[in-house]
C-alpha atoms as a PDB file:
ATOM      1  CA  UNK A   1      86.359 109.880  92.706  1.00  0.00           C
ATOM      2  CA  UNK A   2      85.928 107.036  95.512  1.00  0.00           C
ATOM      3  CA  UNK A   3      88.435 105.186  97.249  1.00  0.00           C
ATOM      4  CA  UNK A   4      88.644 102.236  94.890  1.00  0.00           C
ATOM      5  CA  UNK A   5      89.219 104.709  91.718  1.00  0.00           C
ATOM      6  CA  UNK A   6      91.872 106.446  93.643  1.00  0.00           C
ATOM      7  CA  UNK A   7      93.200 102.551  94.859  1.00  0.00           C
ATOM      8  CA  UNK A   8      93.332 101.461  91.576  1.00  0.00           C
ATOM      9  CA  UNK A   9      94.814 104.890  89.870  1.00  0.00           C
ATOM     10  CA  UNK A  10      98.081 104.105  92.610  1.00  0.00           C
ATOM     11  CA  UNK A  11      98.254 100.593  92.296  1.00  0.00           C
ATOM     12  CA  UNK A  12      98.918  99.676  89.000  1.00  0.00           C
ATOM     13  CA  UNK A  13     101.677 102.115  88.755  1.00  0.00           C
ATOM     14  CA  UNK A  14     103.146 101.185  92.440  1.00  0.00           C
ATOM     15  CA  UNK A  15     102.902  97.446  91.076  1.00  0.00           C
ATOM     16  CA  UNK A  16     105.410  98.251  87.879  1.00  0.00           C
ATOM     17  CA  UNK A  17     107.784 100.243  89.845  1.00  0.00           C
ATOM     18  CA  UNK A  18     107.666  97.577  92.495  1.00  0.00           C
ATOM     19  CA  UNK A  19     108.470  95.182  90.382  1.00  0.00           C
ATOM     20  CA  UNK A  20     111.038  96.494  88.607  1.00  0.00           C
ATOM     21  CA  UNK A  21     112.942  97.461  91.972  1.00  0.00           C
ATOM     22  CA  UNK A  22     112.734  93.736  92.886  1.00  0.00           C
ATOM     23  CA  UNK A  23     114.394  93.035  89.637  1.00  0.00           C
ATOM     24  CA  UNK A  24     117.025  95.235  89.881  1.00  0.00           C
ATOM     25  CA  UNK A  25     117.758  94.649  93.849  1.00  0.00           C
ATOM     26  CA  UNK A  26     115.637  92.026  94.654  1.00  0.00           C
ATOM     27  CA  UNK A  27     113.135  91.926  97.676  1.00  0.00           C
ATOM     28  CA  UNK A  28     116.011  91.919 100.504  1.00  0.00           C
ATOM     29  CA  UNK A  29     117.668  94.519  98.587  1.00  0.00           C
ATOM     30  CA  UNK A  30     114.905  96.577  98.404  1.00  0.00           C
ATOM     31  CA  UNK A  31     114.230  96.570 102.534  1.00  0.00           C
ATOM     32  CA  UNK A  32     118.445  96.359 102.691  1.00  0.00           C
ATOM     33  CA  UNK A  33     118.776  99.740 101.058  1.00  0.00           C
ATOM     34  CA  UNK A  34     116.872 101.575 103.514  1.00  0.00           C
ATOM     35  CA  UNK A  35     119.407  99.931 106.847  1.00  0.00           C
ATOM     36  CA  UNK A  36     122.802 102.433 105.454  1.00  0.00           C
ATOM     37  CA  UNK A  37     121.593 105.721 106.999  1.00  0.00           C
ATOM     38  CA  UNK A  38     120.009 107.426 109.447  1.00  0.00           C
ATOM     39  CA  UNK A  39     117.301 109.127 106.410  1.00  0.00           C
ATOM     40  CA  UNK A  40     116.684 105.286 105.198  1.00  0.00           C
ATOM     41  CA  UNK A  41     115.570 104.100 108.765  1.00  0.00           C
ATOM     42  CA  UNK A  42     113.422 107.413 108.706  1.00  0.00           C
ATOM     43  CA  UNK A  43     111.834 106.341 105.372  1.00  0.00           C
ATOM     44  CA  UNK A  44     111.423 102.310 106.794  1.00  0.00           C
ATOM     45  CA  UNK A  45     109.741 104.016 110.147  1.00  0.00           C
ATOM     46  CA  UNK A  46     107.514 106.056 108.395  1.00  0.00           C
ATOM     47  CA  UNK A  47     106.542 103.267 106.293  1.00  0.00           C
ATOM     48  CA  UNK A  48     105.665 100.924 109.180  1.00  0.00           C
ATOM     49  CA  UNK A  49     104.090 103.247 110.912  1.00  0.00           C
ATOM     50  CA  UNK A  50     102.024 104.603 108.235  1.00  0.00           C
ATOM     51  CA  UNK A  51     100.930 100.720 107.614  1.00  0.00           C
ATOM     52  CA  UNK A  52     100.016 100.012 111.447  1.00  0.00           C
ATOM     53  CA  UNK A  53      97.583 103.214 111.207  1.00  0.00           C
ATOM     54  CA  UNK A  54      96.348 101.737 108.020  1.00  0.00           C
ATOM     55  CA  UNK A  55      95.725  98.211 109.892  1.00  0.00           C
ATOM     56  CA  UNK A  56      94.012 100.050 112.862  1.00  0.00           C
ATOM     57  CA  UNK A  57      91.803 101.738 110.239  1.00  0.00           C
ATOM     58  CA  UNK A  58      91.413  98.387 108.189  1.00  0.00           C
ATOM     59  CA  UNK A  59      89.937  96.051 110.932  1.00  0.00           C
ATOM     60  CA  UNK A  60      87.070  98.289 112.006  1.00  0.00           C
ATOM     61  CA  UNK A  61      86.013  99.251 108.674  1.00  0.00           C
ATOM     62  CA  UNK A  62      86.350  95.476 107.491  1.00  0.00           C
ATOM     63  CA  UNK A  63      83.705  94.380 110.656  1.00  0.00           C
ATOM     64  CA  UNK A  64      81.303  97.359 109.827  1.00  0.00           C
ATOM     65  CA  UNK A  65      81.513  95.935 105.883  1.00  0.00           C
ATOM     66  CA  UNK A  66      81.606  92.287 106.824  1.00  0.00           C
ATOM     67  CA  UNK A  67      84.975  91.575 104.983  1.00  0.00           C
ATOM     68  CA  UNK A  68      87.717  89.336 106.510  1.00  0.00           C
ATOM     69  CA  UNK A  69      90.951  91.829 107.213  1.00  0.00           C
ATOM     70  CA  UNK A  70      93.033  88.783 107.920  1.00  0.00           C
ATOM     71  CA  UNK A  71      94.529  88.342 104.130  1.00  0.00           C
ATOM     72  CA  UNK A  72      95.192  91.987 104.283  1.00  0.00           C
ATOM     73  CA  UNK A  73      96.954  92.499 107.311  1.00  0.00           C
ATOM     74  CA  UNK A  74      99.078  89.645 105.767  1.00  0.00           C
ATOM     75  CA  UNK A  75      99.897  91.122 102.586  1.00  0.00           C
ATOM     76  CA  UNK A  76     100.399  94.476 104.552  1.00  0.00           C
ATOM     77  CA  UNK A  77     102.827  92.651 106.801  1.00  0.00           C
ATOM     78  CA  UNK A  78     104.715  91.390 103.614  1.00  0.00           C
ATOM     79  CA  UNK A  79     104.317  93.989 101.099  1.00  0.00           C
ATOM     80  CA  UNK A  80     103.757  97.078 102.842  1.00  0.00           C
ATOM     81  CA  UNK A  81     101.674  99.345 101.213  1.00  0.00           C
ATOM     82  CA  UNK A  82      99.781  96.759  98.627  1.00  0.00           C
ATOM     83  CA  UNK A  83      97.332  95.363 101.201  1.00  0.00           C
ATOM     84  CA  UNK A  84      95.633  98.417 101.840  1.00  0.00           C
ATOM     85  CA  UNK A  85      95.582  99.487  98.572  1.00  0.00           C
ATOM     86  CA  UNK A  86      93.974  95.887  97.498  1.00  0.00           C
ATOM     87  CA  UNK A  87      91.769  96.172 100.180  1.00  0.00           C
ATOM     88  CA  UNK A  88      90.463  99.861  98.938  1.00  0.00           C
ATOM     89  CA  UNK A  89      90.605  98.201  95.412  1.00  0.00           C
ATOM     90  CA  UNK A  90      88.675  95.377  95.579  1.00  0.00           C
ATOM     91  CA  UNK A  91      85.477  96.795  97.968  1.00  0.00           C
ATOM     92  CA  UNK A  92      82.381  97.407  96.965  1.00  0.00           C
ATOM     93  CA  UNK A  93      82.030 100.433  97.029  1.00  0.00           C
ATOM     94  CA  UNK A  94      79.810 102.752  99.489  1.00  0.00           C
ATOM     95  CA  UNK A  95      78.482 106.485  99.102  1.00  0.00           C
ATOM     96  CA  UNK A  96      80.541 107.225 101.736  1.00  0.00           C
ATOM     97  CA  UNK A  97      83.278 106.207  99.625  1.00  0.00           C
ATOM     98  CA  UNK A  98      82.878 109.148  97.320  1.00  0.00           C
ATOM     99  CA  UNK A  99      82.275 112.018  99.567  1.00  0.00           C
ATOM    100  CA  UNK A 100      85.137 114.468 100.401  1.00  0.00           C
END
C-alpha cells in the first residue's frame, strides 16, 4: 500500500466523524472539550506535538518533491491532523512511497 492509499483509507472516515463532532459541539466545542482535565490537555499535547513532527517532516519532503508546504502547514495549524493527511493524499506518488 503507499502513503496516499493509506491517506486516503483515514481520511474519508476522519472527515465524517469530524464533521459530525462539529455538528454536535461545534469547532470551539470540539478544542473546548479537551481544556476540563488533566487527560484532555494530555490528548490536545499529544496532538500538537504529533502535528509539529509532522510539519518538520512535511517541509523537507515538500522541497525534495518541489511542492509548496505553505497551504499545508495552514490547514495543519487549523485542522490538525487533515493537512498532513491531504498532503499524503494528494502527492504523486514515489516508489519510495510503497516500500516498508
Amino acid at each position: 500500500m503507499t502513503k496516499k492509499t493509506i491517506a486516503i483509507a483515514m481520511l474519508i472516515p476522519f472527515t465524517v466523524l469530524s464533521i459530525y463532532a462539529v455538528y454536535k459541539v461545534g469547532y470551539v466545542g470540539v478544542i473546548d472539550y479537551q481544556r476540563h482535565s488533566p487527560a484532555g490537555w494530555q490528548v490536545f499535547a499529544d496532538l500538537v506535538i504529533a502535528c509539529i513532527l509532522l510539519l518538520m517532516w512535511i517541509f523537507p519532503d515538500a522541497k525534495k518533491r518541489g511542492r509548496n508546504p505553505w497551504g499545508y502547514a495552514a490547514i495543519t495549524l487549523v485542522l490538525g491532523s487533515f493537512g498532513p493527511l491531504l498532503y499524503w493524499a494528494l502527492g504523486k506518488p514515489t516508489t519510495e512511497d510503497s516500500e516498508p
